[in-house]
PDB file of N, CA and C in Angstrom:
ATOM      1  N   UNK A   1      36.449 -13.494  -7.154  1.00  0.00           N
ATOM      2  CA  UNK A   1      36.952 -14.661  -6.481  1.00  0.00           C
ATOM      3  C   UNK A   1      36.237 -14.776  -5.146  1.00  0.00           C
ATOM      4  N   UNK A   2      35.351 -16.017  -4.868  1.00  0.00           N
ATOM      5  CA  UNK A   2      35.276 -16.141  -3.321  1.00  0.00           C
ATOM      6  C   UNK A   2      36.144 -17.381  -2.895  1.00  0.00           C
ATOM      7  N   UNK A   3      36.469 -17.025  -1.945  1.00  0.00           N
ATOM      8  CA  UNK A   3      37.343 -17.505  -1.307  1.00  0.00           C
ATOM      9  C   UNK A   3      36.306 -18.473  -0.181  1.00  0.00           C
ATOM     10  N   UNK A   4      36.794 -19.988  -0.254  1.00  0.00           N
ATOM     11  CA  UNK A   4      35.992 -20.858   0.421  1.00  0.00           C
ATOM     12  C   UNK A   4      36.860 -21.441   2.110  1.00  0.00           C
ATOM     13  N   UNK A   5      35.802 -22.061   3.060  1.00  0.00           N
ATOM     14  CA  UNK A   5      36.720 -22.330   4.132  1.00  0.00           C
ATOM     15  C   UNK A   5      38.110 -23.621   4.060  1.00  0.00           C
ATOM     16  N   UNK A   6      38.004 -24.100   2.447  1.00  0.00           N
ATOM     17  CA  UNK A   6      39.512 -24.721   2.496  1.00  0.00           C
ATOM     18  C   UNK A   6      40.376 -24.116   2.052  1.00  0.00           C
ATOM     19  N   UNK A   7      40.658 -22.921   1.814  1.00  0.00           N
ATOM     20  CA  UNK A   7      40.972 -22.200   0.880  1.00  0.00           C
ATOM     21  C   UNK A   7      43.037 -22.124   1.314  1.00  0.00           C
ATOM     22  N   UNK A   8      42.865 -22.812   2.722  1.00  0.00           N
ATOM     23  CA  UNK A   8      44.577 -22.712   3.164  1.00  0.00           C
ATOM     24  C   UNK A   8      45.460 -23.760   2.499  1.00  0.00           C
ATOM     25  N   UNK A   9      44.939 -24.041   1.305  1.00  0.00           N
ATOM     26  CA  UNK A   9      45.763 -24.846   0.594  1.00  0.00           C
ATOM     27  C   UNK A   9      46.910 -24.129  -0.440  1.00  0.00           C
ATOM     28  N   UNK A  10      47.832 -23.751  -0.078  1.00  0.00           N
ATOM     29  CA  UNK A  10      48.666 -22.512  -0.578  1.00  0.00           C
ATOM     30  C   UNK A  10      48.936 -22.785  -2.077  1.00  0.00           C
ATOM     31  N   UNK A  11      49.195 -24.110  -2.073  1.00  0.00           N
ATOM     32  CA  UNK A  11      49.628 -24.416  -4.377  1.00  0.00           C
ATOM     33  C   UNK A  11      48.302 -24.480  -5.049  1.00  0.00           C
ATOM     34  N   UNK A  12      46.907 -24.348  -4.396  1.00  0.00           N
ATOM     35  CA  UNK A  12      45.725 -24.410  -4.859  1.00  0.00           C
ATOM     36  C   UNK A  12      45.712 -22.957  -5.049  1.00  0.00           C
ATOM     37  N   UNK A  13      45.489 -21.874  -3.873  1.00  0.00           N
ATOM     38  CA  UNK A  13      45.108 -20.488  -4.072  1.00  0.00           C
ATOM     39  C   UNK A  13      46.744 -19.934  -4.958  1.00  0.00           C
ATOM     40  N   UNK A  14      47.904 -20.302  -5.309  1.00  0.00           N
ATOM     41  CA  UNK A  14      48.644 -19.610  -5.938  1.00  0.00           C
ATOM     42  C   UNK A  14      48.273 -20.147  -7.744  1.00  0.00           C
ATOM     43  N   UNK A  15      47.837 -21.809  -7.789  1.00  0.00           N
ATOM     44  CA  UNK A  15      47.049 -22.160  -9.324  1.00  0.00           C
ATOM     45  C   UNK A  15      46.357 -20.832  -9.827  1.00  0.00           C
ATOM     46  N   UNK A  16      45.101 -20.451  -8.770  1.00  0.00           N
ATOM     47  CA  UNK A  16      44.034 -19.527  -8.500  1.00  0.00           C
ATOM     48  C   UNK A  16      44.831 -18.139  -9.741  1.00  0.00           C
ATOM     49  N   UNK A  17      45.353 -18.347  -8.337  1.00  0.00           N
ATOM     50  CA  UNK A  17      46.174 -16.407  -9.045  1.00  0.00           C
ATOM     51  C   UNK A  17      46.900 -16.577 -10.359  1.00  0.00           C
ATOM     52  N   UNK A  18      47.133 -17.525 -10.728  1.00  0.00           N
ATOM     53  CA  UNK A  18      47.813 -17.837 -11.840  1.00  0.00           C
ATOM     54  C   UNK A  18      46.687 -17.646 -13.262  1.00  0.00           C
ATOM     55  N   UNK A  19      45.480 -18.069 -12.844  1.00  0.00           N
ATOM     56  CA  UNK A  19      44.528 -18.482 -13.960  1.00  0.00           C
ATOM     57  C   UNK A  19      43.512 -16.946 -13.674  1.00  0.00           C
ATOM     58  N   UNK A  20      43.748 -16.084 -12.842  1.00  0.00           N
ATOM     59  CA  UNK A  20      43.284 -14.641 -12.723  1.00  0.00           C
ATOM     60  C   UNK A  20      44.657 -13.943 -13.689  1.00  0.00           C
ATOM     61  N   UNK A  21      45.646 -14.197 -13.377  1.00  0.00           N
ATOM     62  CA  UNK A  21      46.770 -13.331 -14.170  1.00  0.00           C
ATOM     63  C   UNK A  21      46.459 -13.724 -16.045  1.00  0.00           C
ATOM     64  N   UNK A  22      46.158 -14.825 -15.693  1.00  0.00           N
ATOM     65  CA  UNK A  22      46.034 -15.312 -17.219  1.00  0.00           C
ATOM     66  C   UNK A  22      44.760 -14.065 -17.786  1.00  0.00           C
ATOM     67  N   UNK A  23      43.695 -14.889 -17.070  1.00  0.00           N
ATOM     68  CA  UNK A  23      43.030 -13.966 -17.448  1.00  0.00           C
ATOM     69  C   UNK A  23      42.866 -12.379 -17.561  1.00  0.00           C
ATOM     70  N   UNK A  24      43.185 -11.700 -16.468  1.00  0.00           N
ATOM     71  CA  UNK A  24      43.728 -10.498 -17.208  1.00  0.00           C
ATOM     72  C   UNK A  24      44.366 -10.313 -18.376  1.00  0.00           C
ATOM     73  N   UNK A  25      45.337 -10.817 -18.383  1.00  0.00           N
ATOM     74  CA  UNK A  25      46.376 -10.897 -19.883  1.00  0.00           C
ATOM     75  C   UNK A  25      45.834 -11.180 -20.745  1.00  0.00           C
ATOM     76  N   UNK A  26      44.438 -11.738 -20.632  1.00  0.00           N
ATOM     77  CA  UNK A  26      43.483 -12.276 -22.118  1.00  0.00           C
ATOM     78  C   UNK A  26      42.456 -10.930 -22.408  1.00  0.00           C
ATOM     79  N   UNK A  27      41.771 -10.774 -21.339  1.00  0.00           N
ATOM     80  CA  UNK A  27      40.622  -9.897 -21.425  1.00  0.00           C
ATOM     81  C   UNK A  27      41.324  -8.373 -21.303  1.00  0.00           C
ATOM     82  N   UNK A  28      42.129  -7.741 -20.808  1.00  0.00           N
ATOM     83  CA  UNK A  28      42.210  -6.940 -20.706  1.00  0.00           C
ATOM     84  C   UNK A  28      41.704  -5.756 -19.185  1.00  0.00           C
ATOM     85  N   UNK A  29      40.750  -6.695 -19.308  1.00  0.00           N
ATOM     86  CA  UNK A  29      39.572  -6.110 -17.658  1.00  0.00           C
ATOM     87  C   UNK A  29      40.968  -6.409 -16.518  1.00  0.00           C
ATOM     88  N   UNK A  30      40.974  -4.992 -15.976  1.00  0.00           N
ATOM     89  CA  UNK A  30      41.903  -4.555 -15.106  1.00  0.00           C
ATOM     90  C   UNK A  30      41.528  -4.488 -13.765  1.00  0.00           C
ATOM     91  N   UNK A  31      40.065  -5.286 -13.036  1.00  0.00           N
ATOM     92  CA  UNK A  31      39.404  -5.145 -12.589  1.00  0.00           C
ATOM     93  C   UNK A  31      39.263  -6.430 -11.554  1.00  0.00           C
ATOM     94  N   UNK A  32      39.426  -6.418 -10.090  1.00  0.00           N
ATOM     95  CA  UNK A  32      39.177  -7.802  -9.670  1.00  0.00           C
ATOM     96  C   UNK A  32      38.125  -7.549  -7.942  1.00  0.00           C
ATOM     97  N   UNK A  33      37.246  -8.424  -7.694  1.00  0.00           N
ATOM     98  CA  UNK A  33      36.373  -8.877  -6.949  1.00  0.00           C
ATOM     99  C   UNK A  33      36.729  -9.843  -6.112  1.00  0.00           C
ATOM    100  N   UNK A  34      37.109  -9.653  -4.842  1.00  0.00           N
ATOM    101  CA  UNK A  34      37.941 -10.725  -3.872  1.00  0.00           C
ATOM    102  C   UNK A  34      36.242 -10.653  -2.770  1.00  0.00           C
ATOM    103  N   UNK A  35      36.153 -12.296  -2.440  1.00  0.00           N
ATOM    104  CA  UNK A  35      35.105 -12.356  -1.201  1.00  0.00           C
ATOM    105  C   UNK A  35      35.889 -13.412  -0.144  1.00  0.00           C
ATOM    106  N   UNK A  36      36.550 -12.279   0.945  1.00  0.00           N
ATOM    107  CA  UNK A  36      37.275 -12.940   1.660  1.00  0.00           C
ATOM    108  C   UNK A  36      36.954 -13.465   2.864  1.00  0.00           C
ATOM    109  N   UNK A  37      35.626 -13.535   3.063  1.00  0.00           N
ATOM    110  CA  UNK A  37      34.853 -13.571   4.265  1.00  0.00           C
ATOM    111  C   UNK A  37      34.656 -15.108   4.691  1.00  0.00           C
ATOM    112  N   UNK A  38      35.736 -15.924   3.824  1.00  0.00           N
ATOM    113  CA  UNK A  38      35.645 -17.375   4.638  1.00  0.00           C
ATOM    114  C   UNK A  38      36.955 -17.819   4.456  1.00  0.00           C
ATOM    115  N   UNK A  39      37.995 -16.910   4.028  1.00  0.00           N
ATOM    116  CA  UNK A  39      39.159 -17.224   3.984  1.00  0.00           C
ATOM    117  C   UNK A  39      39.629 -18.028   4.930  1.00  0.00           C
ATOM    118  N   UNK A  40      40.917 -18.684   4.439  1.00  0.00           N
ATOM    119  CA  UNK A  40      41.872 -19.400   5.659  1.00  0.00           C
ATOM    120  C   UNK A  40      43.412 -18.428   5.803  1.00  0.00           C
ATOM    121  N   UNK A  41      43.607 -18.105   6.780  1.00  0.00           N
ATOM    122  CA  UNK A  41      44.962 -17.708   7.331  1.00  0.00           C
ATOM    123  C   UNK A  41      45.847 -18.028   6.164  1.00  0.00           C
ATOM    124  N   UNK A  42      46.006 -17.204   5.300  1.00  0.00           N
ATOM    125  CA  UNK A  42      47.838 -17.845   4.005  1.00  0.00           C
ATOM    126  C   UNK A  42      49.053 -17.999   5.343  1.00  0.00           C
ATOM    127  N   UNK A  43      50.013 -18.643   4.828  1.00  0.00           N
ATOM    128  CA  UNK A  43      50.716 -19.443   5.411  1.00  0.00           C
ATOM    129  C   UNK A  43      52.166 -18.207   4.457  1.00  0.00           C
ATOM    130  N   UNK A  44      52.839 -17.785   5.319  1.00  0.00           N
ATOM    131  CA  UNK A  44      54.179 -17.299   5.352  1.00  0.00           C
ATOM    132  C   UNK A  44      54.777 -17.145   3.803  1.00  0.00           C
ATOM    133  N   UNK A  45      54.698 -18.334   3.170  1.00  0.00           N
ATOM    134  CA  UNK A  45      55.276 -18.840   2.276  1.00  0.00           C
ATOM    135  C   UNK A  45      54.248 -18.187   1.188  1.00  0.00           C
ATOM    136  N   UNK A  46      53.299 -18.815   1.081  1.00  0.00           N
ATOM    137  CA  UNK A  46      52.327 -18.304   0.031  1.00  0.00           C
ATOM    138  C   UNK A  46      52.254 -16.917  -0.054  1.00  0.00           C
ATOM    139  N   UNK A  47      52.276 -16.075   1.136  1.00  0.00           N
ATOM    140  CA  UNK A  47      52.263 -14.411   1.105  1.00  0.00           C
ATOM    141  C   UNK A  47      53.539 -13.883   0.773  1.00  0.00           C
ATOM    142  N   UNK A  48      54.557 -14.670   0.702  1.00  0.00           N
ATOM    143  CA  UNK A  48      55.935 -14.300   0.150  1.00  0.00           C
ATOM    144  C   UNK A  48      55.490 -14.476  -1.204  1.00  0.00           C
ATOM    145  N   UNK A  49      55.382 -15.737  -2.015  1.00  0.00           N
ATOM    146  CA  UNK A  49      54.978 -15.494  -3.444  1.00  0.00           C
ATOM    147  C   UNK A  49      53.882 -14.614  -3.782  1.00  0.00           C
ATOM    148  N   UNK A  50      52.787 -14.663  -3.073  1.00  0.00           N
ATOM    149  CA  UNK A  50      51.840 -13.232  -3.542  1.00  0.00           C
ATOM    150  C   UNK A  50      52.286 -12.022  -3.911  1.00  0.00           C
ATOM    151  N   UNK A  51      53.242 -11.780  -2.794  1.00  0.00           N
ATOM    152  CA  UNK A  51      53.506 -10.306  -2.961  1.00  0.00           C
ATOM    153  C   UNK A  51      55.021 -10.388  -3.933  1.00  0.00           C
ATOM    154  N   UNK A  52      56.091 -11.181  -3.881  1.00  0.00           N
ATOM    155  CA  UNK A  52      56.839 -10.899  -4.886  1.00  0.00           C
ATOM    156  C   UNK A  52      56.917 -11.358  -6.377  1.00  0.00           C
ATOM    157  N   UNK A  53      55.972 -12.604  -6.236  1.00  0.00           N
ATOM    158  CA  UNK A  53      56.124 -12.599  -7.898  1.00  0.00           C
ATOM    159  C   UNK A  53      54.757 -12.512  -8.435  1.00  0.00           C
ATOM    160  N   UNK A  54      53.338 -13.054  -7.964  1.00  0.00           N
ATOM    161  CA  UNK A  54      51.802 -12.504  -8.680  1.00  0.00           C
ATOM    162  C   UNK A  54      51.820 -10.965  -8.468  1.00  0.00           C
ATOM    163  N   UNK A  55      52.045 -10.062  -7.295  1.00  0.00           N
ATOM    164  CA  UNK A  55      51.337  -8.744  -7.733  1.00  0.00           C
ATOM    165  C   UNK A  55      52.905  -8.116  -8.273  1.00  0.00           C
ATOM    166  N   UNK A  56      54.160  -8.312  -8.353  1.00  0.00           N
ATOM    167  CA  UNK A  56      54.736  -7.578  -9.302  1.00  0.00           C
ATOM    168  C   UNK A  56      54.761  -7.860 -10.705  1.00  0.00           C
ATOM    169  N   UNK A  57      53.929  -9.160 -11.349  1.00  0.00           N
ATOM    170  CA  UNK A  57      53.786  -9.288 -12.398  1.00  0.00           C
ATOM    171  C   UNK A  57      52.078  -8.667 -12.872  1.00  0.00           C
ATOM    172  N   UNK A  58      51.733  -8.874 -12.074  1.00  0.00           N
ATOM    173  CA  UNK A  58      50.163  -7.849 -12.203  1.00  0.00           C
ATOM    174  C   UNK A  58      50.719  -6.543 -12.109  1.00  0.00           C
ATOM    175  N   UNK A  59      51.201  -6.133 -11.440  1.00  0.00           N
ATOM    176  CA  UNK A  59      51.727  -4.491 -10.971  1.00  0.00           C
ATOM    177  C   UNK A  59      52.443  -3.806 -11.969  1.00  0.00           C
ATOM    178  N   UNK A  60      53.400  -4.794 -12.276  1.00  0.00           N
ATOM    179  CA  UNK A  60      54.567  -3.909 -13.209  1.00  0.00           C
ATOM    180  C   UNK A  60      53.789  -3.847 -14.862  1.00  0.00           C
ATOM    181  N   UNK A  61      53.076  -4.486 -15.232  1.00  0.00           N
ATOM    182  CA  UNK A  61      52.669  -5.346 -16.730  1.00  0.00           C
ATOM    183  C   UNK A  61      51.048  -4.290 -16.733  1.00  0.00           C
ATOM    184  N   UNK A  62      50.953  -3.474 -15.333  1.00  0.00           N
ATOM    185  CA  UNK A  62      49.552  -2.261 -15.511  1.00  0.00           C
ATOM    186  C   UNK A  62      48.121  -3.311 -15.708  1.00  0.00           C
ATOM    187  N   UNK A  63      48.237  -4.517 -15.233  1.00  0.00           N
ATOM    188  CA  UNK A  63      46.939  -5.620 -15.559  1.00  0.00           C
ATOM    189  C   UNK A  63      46.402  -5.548 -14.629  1.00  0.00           C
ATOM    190  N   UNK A  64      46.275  -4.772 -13.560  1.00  0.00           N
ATOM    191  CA  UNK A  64      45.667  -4.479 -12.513  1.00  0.00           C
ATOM    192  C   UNK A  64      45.194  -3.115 -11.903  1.00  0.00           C
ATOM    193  N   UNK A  65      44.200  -2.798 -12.135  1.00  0.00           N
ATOM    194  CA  UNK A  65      44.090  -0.996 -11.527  1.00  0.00           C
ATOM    195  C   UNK A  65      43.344  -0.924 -10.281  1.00  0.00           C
ATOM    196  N   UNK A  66      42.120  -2.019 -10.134  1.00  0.00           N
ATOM    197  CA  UNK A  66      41.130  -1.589  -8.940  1.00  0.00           C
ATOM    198  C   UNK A  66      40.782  -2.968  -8.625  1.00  0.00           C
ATOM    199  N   UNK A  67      40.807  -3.120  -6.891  1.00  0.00           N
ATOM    200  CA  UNK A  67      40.554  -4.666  -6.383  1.00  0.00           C
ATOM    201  C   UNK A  67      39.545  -3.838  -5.216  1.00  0.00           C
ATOM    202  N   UNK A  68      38.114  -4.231  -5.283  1.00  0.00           N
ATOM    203  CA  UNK A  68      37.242  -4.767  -4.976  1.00  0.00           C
ATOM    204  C   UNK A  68      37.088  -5.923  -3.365  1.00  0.00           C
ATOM    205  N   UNK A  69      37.115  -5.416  -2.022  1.00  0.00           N
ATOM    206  CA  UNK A  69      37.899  -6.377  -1.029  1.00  0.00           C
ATOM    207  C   UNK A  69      36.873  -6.980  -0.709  1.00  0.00           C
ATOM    208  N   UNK A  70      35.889  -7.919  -0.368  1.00  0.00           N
ATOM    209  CA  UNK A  70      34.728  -7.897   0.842  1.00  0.00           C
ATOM    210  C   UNK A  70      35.491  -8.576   1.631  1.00  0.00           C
ATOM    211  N   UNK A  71      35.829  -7.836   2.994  1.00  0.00           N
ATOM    212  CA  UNK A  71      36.965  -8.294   3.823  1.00  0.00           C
ATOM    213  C   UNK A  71      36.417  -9.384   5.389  1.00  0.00           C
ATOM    214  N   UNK A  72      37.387 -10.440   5.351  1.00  0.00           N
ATOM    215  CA  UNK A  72      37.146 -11.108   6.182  1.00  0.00           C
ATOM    216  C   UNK A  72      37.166 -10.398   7.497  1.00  0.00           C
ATOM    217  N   UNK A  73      35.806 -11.131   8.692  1.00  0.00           N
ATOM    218  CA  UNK A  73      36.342 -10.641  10.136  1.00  0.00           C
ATOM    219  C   UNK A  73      37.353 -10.932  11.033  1.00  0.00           C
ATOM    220  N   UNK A  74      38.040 -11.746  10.831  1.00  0.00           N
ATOM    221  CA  UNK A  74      39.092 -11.839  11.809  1.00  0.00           C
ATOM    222  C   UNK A  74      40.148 -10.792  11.985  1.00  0.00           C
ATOM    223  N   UNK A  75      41.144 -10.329  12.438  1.00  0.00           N
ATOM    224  CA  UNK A  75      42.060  -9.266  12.425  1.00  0.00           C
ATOM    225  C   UNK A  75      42.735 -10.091  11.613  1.00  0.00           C
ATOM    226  N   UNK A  76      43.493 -10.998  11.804  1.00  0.00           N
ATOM    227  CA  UNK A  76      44.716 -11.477  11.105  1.00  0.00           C
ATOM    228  C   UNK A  76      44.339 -11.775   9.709  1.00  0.00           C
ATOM    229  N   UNK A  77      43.450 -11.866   9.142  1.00  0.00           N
ATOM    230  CA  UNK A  77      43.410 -12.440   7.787  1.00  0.00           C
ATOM    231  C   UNK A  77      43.417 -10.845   7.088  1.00  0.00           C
ATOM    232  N   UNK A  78      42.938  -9.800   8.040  1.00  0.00           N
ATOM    233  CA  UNK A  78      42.429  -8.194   7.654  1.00  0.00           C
ATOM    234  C   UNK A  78      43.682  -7.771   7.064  1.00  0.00           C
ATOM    235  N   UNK A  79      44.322  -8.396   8.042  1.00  0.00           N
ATOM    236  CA  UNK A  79      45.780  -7.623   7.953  1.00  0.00           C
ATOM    237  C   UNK A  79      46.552  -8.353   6.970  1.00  0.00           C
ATOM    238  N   UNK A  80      46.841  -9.495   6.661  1.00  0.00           N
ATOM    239  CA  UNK A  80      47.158  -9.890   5.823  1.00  0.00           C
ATOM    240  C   UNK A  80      46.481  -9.272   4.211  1.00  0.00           C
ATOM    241  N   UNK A  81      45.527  -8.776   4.108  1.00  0.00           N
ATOM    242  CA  UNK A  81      44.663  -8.367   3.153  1.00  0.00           C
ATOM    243  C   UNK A  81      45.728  -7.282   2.983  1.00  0.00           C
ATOM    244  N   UNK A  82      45.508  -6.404   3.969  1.00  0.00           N
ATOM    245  CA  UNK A  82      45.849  -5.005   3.972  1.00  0.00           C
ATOM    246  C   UNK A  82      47.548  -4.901   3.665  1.00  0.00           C
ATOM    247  N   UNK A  83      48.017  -5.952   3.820  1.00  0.00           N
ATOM    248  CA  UNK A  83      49.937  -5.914   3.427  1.00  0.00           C
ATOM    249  C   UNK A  83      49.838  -5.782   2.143  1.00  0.00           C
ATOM    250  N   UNK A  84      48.717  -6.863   1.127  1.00  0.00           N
ATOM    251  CA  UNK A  84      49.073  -6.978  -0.502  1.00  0.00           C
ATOM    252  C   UNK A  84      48.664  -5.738  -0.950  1.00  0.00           C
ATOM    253  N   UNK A  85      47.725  -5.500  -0.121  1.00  0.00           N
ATOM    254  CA  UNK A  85      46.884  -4.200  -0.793  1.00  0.00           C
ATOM    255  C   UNK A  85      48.035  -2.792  -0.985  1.00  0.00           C
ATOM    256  N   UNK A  86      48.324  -2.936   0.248  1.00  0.00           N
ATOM    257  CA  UNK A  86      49.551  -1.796   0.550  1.00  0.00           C
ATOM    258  C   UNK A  86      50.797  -1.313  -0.606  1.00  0.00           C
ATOM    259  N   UNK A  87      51.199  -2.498  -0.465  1.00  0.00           N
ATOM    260  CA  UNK A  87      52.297  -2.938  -1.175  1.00  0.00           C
ATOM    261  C   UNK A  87      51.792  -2.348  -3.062  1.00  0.00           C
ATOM    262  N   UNK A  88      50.641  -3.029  -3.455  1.00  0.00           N
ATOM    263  CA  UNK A  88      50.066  -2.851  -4.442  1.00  0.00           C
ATOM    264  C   UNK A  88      49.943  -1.265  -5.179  1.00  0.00           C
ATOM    265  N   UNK A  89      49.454  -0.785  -3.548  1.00  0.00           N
ATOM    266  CA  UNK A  89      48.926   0.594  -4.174  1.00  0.00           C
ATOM    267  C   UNK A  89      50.631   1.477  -4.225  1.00  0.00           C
ATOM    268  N   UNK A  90      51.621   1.426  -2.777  1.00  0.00           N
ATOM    269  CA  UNK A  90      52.902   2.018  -3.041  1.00  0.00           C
ATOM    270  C   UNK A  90      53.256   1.607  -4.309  1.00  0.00           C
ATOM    271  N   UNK A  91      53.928   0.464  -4.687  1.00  0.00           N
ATOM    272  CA  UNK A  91      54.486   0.153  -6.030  1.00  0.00           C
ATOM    273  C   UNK A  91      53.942   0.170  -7.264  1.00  0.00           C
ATOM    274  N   UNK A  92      52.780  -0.123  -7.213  1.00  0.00           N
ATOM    275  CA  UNK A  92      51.885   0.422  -8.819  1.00  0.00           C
ATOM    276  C   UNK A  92      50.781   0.776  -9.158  1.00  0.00           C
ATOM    277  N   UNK A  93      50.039   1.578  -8.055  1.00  0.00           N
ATOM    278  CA  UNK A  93      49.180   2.516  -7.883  1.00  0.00           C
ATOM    279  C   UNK A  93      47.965   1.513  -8.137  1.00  0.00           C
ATOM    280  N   UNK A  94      47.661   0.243  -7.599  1.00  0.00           N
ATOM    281  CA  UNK A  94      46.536  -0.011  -7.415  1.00  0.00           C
ATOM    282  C   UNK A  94      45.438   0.285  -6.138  1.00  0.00           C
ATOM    283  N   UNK A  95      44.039   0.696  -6.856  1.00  0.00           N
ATOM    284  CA  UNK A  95      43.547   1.109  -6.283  1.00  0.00           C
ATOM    285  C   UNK A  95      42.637   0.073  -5.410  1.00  0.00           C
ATOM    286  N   UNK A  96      42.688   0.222  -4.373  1.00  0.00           N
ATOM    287  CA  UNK A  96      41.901  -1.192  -3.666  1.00  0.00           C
ATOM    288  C   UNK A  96      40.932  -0.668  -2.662  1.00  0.00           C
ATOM    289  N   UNK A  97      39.533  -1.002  -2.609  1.00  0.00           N
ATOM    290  CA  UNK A  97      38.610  -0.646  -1.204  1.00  0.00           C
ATOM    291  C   UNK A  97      38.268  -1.786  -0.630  1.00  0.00           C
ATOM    292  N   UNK A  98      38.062  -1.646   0.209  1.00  0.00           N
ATOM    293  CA  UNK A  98      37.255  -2.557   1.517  1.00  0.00           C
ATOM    294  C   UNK A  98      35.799  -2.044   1.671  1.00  0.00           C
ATOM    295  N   UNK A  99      35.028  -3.768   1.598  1.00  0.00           N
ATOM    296  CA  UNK A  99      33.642  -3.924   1.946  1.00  0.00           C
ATOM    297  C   UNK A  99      33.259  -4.537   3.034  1.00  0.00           C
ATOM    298  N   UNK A 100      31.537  -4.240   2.975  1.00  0.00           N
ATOM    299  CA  UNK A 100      31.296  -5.706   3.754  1.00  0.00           C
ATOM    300  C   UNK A 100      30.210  -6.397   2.911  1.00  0.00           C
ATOM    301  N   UNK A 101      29.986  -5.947   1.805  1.00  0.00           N
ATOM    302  CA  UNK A 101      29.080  -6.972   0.799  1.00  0.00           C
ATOM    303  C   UNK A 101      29.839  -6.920  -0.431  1.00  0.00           C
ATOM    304  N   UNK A 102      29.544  -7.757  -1.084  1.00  0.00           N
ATOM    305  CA  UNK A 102      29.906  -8.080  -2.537  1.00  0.00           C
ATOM    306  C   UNK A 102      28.901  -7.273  -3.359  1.00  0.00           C
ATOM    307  N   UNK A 103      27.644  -6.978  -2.777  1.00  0.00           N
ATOM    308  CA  UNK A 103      26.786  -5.585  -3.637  1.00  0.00           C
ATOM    309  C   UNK A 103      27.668  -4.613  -3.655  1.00  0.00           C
ATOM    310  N   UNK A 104      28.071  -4.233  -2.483  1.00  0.00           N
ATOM    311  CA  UNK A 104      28.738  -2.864  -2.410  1.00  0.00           C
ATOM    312  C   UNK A 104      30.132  -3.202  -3.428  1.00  0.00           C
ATOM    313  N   UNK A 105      30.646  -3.834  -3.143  1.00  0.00           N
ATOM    314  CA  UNK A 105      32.470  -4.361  -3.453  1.00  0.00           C
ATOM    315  C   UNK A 105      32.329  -4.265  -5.364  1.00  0.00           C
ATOM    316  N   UNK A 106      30.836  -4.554  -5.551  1.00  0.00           N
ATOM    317  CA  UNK A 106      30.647  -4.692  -7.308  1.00  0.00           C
ATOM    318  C   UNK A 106      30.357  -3.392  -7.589  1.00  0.00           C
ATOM    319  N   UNK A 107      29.167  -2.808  -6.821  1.00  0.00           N
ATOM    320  CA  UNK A 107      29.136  -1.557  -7.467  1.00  0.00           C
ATOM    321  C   UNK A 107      30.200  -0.753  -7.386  1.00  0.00           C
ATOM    322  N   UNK A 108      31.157  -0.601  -6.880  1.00  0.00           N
ATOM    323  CA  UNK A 108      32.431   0.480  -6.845  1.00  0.00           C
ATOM    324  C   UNK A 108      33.174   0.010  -8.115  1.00  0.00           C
ATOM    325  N   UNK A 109      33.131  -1.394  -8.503  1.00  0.00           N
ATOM    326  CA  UNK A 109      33.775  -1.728  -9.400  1.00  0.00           C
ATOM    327  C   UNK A 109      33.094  -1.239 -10.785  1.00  0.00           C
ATOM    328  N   UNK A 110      31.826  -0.486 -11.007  1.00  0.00           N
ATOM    329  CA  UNK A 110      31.306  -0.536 -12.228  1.00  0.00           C
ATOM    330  C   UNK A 110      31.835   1.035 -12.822  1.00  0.00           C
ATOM    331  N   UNK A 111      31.777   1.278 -13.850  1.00  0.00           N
ATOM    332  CA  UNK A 111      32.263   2.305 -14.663  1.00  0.00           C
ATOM    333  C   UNK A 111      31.139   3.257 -14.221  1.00  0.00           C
ATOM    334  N   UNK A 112      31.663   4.920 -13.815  1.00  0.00           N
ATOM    335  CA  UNK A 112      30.337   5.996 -13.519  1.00  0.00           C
ATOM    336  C   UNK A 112      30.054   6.700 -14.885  1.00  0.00           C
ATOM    337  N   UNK A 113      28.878   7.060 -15.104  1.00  0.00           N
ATOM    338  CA  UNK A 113      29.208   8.646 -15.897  1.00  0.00           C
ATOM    339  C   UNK A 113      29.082   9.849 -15.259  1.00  0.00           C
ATOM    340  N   UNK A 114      29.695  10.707 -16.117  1.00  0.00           N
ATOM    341  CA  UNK A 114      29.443  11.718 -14.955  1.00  0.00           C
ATOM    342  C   UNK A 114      28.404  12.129 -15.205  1.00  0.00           C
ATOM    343  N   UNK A 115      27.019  12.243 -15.894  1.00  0.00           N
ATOM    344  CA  UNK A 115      25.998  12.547 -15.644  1.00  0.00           C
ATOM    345  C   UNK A 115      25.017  11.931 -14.184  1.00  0.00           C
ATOM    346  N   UNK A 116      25.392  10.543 -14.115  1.00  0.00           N
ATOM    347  CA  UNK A 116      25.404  10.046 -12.693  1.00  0.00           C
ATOM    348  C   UNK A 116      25.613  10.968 -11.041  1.00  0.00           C
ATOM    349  N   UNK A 117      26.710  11.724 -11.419  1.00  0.00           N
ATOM    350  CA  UNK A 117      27.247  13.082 -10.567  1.00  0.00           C
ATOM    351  C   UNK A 117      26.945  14.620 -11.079  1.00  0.00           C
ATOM    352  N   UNK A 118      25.989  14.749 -11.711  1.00  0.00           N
ATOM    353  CA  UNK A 118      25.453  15.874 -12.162  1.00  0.00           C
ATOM    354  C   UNK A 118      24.230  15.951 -11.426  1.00  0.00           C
ATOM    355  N   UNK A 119      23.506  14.998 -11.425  1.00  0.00           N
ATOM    356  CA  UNK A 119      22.163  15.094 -11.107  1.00  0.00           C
ATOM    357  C   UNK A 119      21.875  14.996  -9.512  1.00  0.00           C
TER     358      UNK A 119
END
């Protein structure tokens, strides 16, 4: 997902999460890529539905294991990042890192072998 500078449209980015949940539930890929580096500030309301009904239905249903951050610069949007993330990893052990490229943010997301760590 990149996230664009209109992006503070709260029933647009909750559509968003709706058609990512879907998709998990189709594909199976437990796996998500956030580029938050032009985000807009979520609005009170929208971070209340994020966190109680998209990530406990991602959370509880195991359709989510590893989120991928490239994190915006502002503090406040950081931190807002860092509440879902939180929340995510206490209640259903998702695993989430913070970037500052989407190279980096993908490669963490790719499957290792361990011959990769042998050599």
């Amino acid at each position: 997902m990149i996230w664009g500078s209109g992006s503070q449209d709260s029933q647009a980015a909750k559509a968003l999460f709706e058609e990512v949940l879907r998709r998990l539930q189709a594909t199976g890929y437990r796996k998500l890529l956030t580029d938050q580096r032009r985000r807009a500030t979520a609005t009170e309301e929208y971070m209340g539905w994020l966190l109680s009904s998209w990530l406990s239905r991602v959370g509880a249903d195991r359709l989510l294991a590893q989120v991928a951050i490239v994190a915006a610069k502002p503090l406040e949007l950081r931190l807002q990042a860092v509440d879902v993330c939180t929340e995510g990893q206490q209640r259903y052990g998702i695993l989430t890192h913070f970037f500052t490229t989407t190279e980096e943010a993908s490669l963490w997301l790719q499957p290792f072998t361990l011959q990769e760590y042998t050599t």
